[in-house]
N, C-alpha and C. Protein backbone atom coordinates (compact mmCIF):
# COMPACT_ATOMS: atom_id res chain seq x y z
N UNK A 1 -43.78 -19.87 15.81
CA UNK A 1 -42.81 -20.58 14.98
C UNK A 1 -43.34 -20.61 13.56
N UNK A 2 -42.50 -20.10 12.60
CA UNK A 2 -42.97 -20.42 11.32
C UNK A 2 -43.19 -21.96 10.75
N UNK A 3 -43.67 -21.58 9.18
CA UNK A 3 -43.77 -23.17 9.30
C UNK A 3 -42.56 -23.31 8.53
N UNK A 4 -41.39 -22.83 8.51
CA UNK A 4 -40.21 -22.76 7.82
C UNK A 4 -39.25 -23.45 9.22
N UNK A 5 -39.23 -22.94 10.16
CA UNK A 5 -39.05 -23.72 11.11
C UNK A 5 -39.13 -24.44 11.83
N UNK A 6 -40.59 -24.75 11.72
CA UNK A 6 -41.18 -25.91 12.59
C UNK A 6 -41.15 -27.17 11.60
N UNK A 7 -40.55 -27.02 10.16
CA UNK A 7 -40.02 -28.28 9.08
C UNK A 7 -38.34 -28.48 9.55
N UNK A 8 -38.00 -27.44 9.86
CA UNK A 8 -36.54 -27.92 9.93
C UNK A 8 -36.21 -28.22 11.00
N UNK A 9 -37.25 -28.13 12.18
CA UNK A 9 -37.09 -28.52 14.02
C UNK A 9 -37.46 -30.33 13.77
N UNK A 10 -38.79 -30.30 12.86
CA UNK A 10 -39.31 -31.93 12.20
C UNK A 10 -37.86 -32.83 11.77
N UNK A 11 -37.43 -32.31 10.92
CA UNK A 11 -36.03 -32.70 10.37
C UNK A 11 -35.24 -32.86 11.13
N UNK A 12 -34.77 -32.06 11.93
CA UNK A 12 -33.62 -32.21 12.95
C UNK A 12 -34.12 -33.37 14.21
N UNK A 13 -34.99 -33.30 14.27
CA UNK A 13 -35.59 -34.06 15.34
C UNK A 13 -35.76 -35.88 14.91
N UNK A 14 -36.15 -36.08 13.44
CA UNK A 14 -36.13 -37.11 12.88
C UNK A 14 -34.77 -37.59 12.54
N UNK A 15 -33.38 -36.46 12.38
CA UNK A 15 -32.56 -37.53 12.22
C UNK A 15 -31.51 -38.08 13.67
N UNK A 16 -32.75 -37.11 14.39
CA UNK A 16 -31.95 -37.82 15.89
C UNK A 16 -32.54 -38.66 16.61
N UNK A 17 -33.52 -39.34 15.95
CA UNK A 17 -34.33 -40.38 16.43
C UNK A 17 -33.83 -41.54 15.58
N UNK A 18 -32.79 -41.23 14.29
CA UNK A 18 -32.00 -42.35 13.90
C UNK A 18 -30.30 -42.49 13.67
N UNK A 19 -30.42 -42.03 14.95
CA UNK A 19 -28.90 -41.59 15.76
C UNK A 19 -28.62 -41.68 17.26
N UNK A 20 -27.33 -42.17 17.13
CA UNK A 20 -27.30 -42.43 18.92
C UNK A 20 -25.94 -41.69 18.61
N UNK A 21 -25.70 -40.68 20.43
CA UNK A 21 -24.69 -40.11 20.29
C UNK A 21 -24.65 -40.33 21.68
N UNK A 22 -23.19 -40.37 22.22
CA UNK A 22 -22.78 -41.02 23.22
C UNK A 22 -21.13 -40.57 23.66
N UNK A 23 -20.97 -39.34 23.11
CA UNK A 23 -20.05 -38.40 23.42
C UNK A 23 -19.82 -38.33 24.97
N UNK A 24 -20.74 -37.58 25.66
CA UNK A 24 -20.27 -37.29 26.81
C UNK A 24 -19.75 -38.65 27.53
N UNK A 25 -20.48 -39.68 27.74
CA UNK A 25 -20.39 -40.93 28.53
C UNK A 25 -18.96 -41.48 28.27
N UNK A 26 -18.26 -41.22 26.70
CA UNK A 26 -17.01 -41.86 26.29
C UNK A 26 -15.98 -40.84 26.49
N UNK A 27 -16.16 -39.70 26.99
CA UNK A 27 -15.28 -38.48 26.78
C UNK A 27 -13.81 -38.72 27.40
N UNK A 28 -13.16 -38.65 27.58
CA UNK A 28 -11.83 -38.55 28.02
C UNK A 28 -11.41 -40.29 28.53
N UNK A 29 -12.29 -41.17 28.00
CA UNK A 29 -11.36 -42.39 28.25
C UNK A 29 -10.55 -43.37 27.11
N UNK A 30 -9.41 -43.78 27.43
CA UNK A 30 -8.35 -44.44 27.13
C UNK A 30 -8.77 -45.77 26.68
N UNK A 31 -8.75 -45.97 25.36
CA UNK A 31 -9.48 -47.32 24.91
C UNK A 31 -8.02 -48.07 25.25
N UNK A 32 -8.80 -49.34 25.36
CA UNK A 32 -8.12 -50.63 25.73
C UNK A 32 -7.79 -51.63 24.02
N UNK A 33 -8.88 -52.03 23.56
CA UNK A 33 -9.36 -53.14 22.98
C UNK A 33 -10.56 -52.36 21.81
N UNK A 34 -10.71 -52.90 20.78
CA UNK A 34 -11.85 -53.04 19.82
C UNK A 34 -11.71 -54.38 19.90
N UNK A 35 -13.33 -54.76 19.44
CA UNK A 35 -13.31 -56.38 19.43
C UNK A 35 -14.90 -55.94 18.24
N UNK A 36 -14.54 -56.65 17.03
CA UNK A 36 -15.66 -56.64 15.88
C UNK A 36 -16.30 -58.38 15.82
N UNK A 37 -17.51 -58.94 15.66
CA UNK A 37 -17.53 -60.02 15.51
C UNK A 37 -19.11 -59.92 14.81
N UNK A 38 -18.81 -60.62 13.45
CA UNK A 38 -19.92 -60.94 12.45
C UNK A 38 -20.29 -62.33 12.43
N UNK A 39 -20.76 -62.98 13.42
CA UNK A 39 -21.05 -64.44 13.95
C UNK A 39 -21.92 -64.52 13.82
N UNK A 40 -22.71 -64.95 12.72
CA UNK A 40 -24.64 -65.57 12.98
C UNK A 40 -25.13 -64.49 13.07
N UNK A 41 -25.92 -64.87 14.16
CA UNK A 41 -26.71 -63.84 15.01
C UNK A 41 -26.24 -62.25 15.40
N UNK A 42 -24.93 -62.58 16.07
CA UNK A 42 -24.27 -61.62 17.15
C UNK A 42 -23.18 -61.19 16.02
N UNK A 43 -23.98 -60.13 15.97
CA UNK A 43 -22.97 -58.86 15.10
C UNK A 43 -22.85 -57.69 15.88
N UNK A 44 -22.03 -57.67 16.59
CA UNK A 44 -21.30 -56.96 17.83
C UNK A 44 -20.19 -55.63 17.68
N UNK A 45 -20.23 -54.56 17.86
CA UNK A 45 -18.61 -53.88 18.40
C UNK A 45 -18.42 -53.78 19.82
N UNK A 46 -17.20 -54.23 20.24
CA UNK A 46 -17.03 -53.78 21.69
C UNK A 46 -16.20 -52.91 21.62
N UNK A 47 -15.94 -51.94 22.42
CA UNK A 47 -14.79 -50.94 22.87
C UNK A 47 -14.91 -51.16 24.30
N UNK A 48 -13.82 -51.57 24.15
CA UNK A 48 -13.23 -51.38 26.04
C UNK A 48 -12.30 -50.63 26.55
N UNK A 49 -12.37 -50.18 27.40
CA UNK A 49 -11.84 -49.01 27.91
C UNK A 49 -11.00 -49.19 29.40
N UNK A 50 -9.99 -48.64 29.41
CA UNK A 50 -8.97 -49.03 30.54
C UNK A 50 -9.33 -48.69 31.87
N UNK A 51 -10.63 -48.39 31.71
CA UNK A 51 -10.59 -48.05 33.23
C UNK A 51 -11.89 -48.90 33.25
N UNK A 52 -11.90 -50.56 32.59
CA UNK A 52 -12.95 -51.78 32.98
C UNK A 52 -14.57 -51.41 32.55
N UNK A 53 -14.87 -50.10 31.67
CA UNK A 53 -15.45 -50.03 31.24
C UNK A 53 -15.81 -50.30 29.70
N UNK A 54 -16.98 -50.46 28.64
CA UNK A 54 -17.05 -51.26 27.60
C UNK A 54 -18.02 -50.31 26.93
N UNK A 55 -18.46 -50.30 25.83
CA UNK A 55 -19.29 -49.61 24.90
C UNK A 55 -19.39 -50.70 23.55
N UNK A 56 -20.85 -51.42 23.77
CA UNK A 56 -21.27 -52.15 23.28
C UNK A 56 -21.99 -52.13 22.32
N UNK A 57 -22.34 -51.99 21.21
CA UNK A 57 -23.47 -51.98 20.15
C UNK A 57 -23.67 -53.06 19.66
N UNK A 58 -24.49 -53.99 19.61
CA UNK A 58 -24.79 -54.78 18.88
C UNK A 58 -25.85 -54.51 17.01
N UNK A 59 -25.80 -54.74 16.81
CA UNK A 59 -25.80 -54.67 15.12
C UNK A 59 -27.18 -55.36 14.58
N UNK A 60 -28.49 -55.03 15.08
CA UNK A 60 -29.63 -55.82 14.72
C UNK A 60 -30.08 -55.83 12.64
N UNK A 61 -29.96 -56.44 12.47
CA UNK A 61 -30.33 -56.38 10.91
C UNK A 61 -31.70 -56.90 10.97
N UNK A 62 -32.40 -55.86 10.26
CA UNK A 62 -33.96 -55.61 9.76
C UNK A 62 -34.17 -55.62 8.11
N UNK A 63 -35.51 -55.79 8.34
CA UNK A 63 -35.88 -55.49 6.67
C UNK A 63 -37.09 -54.51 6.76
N UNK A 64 -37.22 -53.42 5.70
CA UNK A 64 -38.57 -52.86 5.60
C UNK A 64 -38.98 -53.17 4.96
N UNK A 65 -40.47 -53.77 4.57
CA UNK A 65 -41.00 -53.92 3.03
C UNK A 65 -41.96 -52.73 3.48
N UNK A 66 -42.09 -52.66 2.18
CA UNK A 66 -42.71 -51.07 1.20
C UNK A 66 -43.78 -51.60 -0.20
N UNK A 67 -44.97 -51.76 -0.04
CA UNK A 67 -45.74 -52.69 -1.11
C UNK A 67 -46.92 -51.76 -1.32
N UNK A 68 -46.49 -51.21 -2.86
CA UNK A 68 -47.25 -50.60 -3.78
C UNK A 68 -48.06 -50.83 -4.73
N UNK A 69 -49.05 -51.02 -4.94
CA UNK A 69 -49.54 -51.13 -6.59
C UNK A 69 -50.03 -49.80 -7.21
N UNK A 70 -49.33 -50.23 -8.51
CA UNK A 70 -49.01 -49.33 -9.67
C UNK A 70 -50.11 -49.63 -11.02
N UNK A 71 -50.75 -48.86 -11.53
CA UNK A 71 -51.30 -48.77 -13.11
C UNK A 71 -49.82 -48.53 -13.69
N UNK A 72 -49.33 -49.28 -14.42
CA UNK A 72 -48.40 -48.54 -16.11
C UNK A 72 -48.69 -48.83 -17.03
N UNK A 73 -49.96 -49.08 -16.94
CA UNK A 73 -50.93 -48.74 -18.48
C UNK A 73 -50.94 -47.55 -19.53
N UNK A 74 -50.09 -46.36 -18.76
CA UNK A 74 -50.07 -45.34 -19.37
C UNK A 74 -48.13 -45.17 -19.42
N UNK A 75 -47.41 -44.39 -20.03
CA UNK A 75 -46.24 -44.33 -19.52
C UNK A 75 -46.07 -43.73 -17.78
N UNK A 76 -46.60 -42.93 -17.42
CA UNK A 76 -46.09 -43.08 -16.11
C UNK A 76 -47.01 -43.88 -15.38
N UNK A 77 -46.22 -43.76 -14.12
CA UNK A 77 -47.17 -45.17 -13.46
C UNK A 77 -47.98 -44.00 -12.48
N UNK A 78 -49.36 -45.19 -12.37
CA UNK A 78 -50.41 -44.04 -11.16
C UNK A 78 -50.12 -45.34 -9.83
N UNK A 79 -50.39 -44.65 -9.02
CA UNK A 79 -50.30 -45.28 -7.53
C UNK A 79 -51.95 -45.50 -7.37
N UNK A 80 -52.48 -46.61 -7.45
CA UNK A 80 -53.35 -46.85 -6.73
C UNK A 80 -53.84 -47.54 -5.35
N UNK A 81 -52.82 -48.20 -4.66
CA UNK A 81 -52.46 -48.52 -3.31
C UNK A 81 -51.44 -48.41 -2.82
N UNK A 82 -51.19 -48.45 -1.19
CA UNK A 82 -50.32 -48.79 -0.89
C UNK A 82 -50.42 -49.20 0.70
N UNK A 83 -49.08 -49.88 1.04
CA UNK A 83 -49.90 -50.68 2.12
C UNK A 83 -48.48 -50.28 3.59
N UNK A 84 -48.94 -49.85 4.91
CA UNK A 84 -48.37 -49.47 5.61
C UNK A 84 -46.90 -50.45 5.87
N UNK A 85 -45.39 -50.04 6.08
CA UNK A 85 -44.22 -50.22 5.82
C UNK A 85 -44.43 -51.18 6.92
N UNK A 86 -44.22 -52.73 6.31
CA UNK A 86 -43.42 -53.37 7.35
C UNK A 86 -42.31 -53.84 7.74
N UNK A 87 -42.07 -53.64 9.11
CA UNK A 87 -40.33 -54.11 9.61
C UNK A 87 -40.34 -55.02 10.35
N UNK A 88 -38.96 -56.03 10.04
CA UNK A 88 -39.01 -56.77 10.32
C UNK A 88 -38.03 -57.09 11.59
N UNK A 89 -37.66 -57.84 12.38
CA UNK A 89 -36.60 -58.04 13.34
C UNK A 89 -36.88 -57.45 14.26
């Protein structure tokens, strides 16, 4: 494998680790109902489906912090730390 491809297998692979696909499981059924609810906590979609089945996502909200220090003592700035991304939720 080149390394021309083994960046774009990296790529493809990373944006399906921030993706859900769920095609086959929903394929040929007859929605019933959407139901959206931004309540507090429970930030929900339902799809329900006429044959008593449902497709649920709930909606987790996170934060990343990202904490750098910078020299701009000069016009551009130099990176002299930085500190591993934390997430939150």
């Amino acid at each position: 494998m080149t390394s021309k491809n083994r960046s774009q297998a990296q790529t493809t692979r990373a944006k399906r680790e921030r993706s859900i696909r769920c095609t086959r499981e929903v394929r040929g059924k007859r929605v019933r109902s959407v139901f959206v609810s931004a309540v507090d906590e429970y930030n929900v979609v339902t799809i329900d489906f006429t044959d008593d089945t449902a497709l649920t996502v709930q909606i987790i909200p996170t934060v990343r912090l990202k904490a750098q220090l910078n020299d701009w003592s000069s016009d551009n700035a130099k990176l002299l730390k930085t500190w591993p991304v934390l997430i939150t939720g």
